[in-house]
Protein backbone atom coordinates (compact mmCIF):
# COMPACT_ATOMS: atom_id res chain seq x y z
CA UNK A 1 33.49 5.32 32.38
CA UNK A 2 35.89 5.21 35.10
CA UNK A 3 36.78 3.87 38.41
CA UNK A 4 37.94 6.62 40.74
CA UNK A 5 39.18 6.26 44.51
CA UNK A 6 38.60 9.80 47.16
CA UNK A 7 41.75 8.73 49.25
CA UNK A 8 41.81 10.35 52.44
CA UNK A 9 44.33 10.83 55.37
CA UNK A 10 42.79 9.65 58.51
CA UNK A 11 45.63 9.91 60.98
CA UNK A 12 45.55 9.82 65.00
CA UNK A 13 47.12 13.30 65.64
CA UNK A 14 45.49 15.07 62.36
CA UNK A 15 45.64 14.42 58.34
CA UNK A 16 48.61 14.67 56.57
CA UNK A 17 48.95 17.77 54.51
CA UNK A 18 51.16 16.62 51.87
CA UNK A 19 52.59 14.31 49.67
CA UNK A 20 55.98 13.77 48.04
CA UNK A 21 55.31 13.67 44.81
CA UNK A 22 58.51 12.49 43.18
CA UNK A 23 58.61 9.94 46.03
CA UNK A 24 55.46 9.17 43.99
CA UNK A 25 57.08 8.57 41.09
CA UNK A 26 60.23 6.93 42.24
CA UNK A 27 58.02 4.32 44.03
CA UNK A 28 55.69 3.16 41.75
CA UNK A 29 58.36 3.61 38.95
CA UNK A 30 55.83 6.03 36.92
CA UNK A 31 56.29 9.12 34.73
CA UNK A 32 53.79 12.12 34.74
CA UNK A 33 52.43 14.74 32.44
CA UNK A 34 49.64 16.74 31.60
CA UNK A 35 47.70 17.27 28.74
CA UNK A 36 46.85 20.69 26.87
CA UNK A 37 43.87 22.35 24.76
CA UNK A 38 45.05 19.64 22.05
CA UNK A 39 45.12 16.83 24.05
CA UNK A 40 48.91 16.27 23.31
CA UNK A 41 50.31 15.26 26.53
CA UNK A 42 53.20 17.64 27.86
CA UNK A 43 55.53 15.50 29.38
CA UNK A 44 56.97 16.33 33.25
CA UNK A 45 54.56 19.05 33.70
CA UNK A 46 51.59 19.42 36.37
CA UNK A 47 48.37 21.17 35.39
CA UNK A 48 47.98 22.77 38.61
CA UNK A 49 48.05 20.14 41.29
CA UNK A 50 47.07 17.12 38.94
CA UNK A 51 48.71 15.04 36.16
CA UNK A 52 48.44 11.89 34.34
CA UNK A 53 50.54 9.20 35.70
CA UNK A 54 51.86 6.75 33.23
CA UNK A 55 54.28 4.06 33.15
CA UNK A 56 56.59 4.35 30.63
CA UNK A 57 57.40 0.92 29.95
CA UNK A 58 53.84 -0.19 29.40
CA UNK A 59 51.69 3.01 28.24
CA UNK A 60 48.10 2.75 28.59
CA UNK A 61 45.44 5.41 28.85
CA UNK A 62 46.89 7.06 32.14
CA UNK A 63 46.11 7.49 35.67
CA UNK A 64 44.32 10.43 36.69
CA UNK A 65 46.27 12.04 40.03
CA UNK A 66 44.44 15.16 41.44
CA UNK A 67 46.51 16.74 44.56
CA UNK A 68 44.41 19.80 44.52
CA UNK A 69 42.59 18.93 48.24
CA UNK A 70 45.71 17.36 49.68
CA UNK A 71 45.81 20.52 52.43
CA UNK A 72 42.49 18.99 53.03
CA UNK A 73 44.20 15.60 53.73
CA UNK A 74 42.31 14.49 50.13
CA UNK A 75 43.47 13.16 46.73
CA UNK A 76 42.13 11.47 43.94
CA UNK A 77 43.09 9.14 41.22
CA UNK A 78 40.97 7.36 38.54
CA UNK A 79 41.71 5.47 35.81
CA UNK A 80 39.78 5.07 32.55
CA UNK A 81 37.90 2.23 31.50
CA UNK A 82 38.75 0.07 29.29
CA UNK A 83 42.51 0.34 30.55
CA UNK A 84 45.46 -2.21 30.06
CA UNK A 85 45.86 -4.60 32.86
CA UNK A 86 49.37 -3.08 34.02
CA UNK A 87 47.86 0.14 33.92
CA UNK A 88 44.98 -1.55 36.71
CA UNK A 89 48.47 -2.72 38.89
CA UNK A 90 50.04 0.81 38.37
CA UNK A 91 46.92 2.45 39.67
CA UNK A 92 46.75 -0.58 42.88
CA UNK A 93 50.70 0.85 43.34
CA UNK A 94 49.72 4.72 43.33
CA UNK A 95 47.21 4.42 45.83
CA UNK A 96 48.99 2.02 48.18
CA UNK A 97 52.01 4.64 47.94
CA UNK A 98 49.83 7.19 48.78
CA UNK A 99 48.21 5.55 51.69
CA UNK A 100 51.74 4.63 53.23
CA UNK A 101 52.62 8.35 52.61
CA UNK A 102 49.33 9.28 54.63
CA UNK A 103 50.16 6.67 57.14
CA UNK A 104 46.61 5.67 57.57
CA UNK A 105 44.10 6.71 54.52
CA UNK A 106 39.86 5.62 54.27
CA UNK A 107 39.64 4.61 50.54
CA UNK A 108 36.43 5.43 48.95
CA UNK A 109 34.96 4.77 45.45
CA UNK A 110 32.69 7.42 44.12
CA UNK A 111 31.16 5.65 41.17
CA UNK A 112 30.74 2.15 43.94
CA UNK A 113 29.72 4.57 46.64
CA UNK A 114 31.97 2.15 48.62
CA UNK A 115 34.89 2.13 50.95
CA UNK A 116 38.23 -0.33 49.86
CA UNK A 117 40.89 -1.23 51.66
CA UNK A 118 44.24 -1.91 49.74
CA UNK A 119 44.21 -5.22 50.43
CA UNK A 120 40.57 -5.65 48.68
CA UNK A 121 42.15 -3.40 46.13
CA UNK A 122 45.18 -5.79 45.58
CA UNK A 123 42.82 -9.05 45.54
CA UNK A 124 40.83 -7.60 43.06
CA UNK A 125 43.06 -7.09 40.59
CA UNK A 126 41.70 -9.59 38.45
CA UNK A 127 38.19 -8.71 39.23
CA UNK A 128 39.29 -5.11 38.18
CA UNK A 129 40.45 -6.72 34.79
CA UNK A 130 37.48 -8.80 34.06
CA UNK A 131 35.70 -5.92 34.42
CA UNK A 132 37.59 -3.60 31.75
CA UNK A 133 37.27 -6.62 29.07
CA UNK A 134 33.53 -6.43 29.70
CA UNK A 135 32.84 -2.91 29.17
């Protein structure tokens, strides 16, 4: 199971195109990789447009980051559930860096068939735990 946000630009004078990836990074203090026919991960390299986000102080199962619609003004990220609870506040960091990248972003939940807002996202951290422990 997993919990996956469609994040998409919504700006005034068109969507953003783009995203600075190692701004990314550098932000939310995260490392990236991909993983191959093995399922080893290959650290500091992209599959394409997507990766697994980690942080490398606190490892969990990774963040999912797919960049492959961003010329669409699109991205998505999931996480895997269970997850650690750091890994939870890593994923609430991605996708407030993203939005602020985007300038204005409409956060929807495909398995909630919901919208968020980053602030619901950030007060329901906890929620977002209690949830992992149960499942």
């Amino acid at each position: 199971m997993a919990f996956t946000l469609r994040i998409n630009s919504k700006g005034l004078f068109g969507k953003a195109k783009s995203i600075d990836f190692d701004a990314l990074l550098k932000n939310c203090a995260l490392k990236y990789g991909s993983a191959n026919e093995f399922y080893i991960m290959k650290e500091g390299e992209k599959d394409g447009e997507t990766a697994i986000l980690y942080n490398p102080k606190r490892i969990g199962r990774g963040i999912y980051f797919d960049a492959s619609k961003v010329g669409q003004g699109e991205i998505t990220v999931s996480y895997n559930i269970p997850t650690t609870p750091t890994e939870i506040h890593d994923f609430v960091n991605v996708v407030k860096e993203i939005e602020r990248q985007f300038g204005k972003a409409v956060l929807y939940c495909e398995e909630e068939e919901r919208e968020y807002t980053t602030w619901a996202l950030e007060n329901h951290i906890g929620r977002m735990a209690e949830f992992r422990e149960s499942s």
